[in-house]
C-alpha atoms as a PDB file:
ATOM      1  CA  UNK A   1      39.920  14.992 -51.937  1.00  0.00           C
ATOM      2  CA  UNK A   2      37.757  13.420 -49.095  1.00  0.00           C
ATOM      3  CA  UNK A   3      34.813  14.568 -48.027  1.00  0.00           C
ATOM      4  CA  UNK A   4      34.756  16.833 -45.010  1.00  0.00           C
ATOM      5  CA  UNK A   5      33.687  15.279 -41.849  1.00  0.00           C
ATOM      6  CA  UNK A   6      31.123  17.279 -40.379  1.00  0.00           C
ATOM      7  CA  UNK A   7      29.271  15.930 -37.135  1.00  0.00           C
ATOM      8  CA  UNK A   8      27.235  19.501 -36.736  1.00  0.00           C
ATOM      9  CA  UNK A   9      25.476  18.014 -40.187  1.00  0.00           C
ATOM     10  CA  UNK A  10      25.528  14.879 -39.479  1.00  0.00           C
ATOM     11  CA  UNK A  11      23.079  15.557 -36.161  1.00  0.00           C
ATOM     12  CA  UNK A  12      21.393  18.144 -37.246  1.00  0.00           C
ATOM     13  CA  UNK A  13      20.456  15.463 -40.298  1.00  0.00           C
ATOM     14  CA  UNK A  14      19.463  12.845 -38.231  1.00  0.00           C
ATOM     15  CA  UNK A  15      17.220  15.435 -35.998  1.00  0.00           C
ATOM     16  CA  UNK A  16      15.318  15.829 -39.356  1.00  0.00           C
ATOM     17  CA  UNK A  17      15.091  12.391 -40.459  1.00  0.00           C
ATOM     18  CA  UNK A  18      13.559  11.515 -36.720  1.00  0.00           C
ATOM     19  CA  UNK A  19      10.875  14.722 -37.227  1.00  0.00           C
ATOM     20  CA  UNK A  20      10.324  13.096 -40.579  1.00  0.00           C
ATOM     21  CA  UNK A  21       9.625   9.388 -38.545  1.00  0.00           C
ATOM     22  CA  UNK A  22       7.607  11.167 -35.615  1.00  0.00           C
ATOM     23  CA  UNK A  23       5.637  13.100 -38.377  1.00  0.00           C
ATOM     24  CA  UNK A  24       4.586   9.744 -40.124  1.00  0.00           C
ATOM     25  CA  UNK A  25       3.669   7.977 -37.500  1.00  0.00           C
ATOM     26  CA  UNK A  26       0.180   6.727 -36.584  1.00  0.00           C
ATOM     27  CA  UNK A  27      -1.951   9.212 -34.453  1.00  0.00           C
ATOM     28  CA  UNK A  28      -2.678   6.536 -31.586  1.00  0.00           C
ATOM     29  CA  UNK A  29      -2.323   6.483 -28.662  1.00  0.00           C
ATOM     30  CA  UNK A  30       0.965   4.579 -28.259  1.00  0.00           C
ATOM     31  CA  UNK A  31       1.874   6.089 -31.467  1.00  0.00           C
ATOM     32  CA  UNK A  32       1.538   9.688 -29.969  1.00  0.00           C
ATOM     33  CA  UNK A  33       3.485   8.558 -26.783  1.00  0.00           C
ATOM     34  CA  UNK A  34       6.415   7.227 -28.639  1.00  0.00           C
ATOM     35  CA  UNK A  35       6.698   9.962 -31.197  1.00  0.00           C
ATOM     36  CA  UNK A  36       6.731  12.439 -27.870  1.00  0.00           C
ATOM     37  CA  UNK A  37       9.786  10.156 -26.730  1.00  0.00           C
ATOM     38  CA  UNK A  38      11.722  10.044 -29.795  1.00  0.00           C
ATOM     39  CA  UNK A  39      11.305  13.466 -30.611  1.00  0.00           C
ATOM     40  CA  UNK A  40      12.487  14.827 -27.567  1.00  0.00           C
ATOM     41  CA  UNK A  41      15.837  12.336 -27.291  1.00  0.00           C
ATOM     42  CA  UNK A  42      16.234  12.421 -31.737  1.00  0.00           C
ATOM     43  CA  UNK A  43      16.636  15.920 -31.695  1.00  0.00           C
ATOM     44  CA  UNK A  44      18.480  16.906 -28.293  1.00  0.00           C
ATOM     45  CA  UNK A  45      21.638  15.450 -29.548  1.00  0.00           C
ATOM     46  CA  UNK A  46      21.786  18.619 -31.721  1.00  0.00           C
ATOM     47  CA  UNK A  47      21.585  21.081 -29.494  1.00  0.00           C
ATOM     48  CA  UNK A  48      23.816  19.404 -26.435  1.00  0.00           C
ATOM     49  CA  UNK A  49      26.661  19.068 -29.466  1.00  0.00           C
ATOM     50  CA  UNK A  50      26.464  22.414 -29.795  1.00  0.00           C
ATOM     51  CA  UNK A  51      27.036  23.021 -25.750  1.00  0.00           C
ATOM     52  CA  UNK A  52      29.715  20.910 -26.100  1.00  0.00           C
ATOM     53  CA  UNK A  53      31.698  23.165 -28.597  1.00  0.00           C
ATOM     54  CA  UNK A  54      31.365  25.731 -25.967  1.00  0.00           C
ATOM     55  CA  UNK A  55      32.225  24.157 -22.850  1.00  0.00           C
ATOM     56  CA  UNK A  56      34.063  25.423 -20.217  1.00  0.00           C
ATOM     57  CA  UNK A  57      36.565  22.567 -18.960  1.00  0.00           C
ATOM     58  CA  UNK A  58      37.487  19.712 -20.043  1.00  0.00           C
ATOM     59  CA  UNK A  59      35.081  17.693 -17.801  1.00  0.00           C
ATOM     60  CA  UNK A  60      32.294  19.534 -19.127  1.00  0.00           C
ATOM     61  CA  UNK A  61      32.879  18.883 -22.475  1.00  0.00           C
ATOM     62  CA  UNK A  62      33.206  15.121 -21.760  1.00  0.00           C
ATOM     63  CA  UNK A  63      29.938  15.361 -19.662  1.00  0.00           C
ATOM     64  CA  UNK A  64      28.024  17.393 -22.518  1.00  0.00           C
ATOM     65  CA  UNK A  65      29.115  14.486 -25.216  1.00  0.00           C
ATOM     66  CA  UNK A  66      28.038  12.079 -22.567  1.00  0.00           C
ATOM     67  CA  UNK A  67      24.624  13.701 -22.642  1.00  0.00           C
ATOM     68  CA  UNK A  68      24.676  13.314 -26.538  1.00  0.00           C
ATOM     69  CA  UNK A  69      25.940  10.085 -26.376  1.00  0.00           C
ATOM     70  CA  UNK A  70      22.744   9.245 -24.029  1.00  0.00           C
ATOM     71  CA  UNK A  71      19.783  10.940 -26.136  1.00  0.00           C
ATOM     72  CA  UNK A  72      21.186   8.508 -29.227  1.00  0.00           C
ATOM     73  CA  UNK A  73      21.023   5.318 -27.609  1.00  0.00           C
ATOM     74  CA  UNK A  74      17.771   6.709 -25.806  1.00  0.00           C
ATOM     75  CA  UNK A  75      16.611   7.649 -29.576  1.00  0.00           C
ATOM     76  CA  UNK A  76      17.788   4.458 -30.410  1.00  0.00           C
ATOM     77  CA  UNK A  77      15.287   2.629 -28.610  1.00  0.00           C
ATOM     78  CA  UNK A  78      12.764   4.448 -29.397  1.00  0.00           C
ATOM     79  CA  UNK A  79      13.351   3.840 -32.976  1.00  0.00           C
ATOM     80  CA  UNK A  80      13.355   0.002 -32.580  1.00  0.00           C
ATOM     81  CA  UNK A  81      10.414  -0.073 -30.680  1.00  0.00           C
ATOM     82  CA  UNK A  82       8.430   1.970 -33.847  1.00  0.00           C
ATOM     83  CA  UNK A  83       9.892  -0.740 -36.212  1.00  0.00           C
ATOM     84  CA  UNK A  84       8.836  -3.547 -34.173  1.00  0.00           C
ATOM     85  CA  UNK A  85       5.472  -2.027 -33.299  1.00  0.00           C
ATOM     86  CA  UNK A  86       4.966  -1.241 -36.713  1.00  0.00           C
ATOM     87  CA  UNK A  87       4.059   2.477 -35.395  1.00  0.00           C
ATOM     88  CA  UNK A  88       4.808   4.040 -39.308  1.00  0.00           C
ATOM     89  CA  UNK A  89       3.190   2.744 -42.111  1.00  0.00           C
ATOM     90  CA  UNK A  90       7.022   3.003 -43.801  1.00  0.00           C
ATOM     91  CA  UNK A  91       8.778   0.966 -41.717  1.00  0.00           C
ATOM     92  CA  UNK A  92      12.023   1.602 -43.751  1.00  0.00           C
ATOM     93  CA  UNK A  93      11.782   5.249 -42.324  1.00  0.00           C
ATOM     94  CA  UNK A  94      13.249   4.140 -38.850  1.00  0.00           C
ATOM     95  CA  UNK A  95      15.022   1.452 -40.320  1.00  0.00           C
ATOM     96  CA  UNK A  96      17.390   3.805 -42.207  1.00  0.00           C
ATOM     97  CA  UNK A  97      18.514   5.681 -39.297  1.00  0.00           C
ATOM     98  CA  UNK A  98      19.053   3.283 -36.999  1.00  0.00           C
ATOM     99  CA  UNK A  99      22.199   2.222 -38.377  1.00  0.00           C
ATOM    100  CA  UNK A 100      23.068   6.336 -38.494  1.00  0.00           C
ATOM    101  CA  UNK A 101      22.213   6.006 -34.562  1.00  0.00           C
ATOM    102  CA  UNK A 102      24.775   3.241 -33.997  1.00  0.00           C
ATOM    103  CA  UNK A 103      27.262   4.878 -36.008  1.00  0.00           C
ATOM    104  CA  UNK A 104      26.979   8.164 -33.791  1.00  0.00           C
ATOM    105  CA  UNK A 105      26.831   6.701 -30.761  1.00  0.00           C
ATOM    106  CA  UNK A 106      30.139   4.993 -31.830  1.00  0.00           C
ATOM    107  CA  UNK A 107      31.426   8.150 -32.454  1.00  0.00           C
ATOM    108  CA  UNK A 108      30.704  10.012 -29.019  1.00  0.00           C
ATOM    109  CA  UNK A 109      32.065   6.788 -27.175  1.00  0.00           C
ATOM    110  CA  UNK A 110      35.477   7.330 -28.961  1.00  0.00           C
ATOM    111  CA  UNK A 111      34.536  11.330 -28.519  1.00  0.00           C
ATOM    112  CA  UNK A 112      34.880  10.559 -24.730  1.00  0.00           C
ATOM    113  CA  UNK A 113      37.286   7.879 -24.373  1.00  0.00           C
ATOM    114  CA  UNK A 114      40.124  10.461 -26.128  1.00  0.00           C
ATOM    115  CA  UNK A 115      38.623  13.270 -24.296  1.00  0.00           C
ATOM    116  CA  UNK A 116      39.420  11.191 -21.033  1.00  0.00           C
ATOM    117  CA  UNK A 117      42.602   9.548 -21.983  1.00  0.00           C
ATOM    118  CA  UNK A 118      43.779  13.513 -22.933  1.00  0.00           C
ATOM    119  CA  UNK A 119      42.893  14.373 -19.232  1.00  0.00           C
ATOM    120  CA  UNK A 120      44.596  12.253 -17.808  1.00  0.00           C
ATOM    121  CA  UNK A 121      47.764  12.422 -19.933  1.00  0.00           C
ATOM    122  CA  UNK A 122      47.930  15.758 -18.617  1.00  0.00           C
ATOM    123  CA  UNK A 123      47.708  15.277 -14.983  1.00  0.00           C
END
């Protein structure tokens, strides 16, 4: 039987992995900066998913996933810039979720696209 696909876990798992990254990372001044950034746009995704799930029309829903959809690529950045800065003293530790980062952003796109393509099939 396959495994249940859960995207509630699957956020709330990368919000603790990036926690994990901000937590290890050097207390300078850039590195304090940049673990501000990431924290705030790694972990929103979490929260604005569960928004989402409660939304009240259609077109809040898509703009709620669009939100989520934002933070990742936002967290994204963040995490390449700490890998290329050499911000943690593991640099695997961002490396490791950046591919979870694409991989979720891939799935809000197509989250949004079907969300869209539904509204207008219905018009």
């Amino acid at each position: 039987m396959p495994e249940k696909y859960d995207l509630e876990d699957r956020l709330l798992d990368f919000a603790v992995r990036v926690i994990r990254v901000t937590e290890s990372m050097k207390s300078t001044r850039a590195g304090l900066h940049v673990a501000d950034q990431l924290l705030r746009s790694g972990t929103s995704p979490y929260g604005h998913h569960g928004e989402a799930e409660s939304a009240e029309s259609r077109a809040d829903f898509v703009h709620k996933l669009s939100i989520c959809a934002k933070e990742l690529r936002e967290a994204r950045r963040w995490l390449r810039l700490v890998e290329r800065a050499g911000l943690v003293a593991k640099p695997q530790l961002p490396a490791e979720i950046l591919s979870e980062a694409d991989e979720l952003i891939r799935i809000f796109a197509a989250s949004i696209r079907t969300a869209q393509n539904n509204k207008k099939a219905t018009k």
